[in-house]
C-alpha atoms as a PDB file:
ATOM      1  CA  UNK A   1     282.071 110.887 -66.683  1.00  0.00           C
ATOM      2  CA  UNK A   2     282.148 111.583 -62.804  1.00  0.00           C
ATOM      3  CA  UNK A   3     282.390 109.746 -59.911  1.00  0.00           C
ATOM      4  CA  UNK A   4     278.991 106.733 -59.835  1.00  0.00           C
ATOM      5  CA  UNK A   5     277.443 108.598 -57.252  1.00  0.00           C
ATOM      6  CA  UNK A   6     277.986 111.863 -58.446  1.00  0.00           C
ATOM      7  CA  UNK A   7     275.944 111.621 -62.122  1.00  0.00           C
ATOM      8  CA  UNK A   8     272.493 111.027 -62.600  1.00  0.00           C
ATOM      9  CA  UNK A   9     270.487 108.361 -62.721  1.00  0.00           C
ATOM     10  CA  UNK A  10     269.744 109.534 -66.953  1.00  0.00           C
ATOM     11  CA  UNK A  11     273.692 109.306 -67.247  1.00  0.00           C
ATOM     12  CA  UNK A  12     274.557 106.111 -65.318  1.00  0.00           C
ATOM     13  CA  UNK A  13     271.187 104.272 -67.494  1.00  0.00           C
ATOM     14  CA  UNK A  14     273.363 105.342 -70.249  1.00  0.00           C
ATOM     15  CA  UNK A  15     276.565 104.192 -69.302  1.00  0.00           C
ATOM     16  CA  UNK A  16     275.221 101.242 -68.633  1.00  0.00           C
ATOM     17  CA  UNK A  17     273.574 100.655 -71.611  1.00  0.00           C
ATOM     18  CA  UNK A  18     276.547 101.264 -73.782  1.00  0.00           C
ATOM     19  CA  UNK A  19     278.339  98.599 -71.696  1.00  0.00           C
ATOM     20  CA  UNK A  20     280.088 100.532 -68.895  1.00  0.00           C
ATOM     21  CA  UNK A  21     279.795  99.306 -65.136  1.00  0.00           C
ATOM     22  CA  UNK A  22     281.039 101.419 -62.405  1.00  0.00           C
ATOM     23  CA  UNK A  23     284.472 100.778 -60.587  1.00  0.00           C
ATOM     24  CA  UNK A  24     286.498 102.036 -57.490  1.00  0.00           C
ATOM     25  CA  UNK A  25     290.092 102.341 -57.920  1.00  0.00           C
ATOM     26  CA  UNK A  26     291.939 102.069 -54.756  1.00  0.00           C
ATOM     27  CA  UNK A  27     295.357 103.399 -55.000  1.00  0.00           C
ATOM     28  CA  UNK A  28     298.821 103.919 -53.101  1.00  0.00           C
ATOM     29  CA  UNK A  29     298.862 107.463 -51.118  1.00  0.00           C
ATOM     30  CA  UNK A  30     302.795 108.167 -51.940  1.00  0.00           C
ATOM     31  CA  UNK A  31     301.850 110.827 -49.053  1.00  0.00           C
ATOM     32  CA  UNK A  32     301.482 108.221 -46.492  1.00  0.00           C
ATOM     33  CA  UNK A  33     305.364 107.450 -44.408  1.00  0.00           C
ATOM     34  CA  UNK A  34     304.201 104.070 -44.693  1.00  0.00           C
ATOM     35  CA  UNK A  35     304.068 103.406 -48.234  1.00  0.00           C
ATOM     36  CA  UNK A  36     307.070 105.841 -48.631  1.00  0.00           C
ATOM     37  CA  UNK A  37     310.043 103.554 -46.002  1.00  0.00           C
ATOM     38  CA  UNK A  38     307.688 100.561 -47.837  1.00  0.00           C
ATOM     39  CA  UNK A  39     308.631 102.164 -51.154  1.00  0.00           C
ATOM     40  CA  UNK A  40     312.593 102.937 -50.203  1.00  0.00           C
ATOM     41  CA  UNK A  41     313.363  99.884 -48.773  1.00  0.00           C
ATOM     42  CA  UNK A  42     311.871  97.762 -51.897  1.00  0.00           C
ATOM     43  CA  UNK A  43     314.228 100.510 -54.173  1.00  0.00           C
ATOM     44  CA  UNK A  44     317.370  99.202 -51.931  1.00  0.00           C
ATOM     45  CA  UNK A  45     316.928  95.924 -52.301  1.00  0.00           C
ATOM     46  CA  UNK A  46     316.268  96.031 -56.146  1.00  0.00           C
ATOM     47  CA  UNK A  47     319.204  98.501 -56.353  1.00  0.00           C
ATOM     48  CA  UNK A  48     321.353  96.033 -54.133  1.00  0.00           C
ATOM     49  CA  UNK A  49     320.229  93.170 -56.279  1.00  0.00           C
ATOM     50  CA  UNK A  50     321.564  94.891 -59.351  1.00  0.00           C
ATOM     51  CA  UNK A  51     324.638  95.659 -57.613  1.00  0.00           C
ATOM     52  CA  UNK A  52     325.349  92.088 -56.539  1.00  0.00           C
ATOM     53  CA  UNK A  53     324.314  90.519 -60.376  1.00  0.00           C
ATOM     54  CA  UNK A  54     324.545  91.520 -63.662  1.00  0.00           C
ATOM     55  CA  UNK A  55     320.862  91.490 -64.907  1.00  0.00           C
ATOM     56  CA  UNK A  56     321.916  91.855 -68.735  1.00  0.00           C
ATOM     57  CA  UNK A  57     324.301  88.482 -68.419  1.00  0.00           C
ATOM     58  CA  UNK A  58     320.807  86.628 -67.279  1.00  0.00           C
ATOM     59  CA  UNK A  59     318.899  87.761 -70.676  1.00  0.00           C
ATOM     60  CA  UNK A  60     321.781  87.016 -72.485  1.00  0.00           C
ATOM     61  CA  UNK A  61     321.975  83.798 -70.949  1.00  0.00           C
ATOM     62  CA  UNK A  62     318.424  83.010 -71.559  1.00  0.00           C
ATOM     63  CA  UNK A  63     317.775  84.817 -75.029  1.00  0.00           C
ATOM     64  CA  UNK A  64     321.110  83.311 -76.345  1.00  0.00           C
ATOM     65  CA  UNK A  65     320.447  84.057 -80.370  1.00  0.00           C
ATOM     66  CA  UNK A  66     317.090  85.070 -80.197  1.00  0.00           C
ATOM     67  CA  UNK A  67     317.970  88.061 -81.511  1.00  0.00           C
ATOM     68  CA  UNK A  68     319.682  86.845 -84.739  1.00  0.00           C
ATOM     69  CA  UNK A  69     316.989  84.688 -85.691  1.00  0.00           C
ATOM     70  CA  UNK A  70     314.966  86.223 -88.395  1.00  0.00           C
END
């Protein structure tokens, strides 16, 4: 499809007609130091959290027979 300012005015009339509308996606550059100590230091605290509690006990907990029901 290209980029909305790279097709031509023909193409984007088209798109348009057959319900598209043009977007930008903005996302994460996993290049960037920032988003990568960002990145690590979220993964240590999730990996601390499922250090300090048992994750499966709390859906057990809160499923309790939902998985023998029919």
């Amino acid at each position: 499809m290209g980029r909305p300012r790279e097709i031509s005015a023909e193409s984007r009339a088209t798109l348009l007609h057959q319900g598209f509308r043009p977007v930008e996606i903005w996302v994460p550059n996993v290049h960037n130091p920032l988003y990568r100590a960002e990145a690590d230091r979220q993964a240590g605290l999730a990996a601390l959290a499922d250090a300090e509690d048992d994750v499966m006990d709390w859906v057990e907990n809160i499923a309790g027979d939902a998985w023998e029901r029919p």
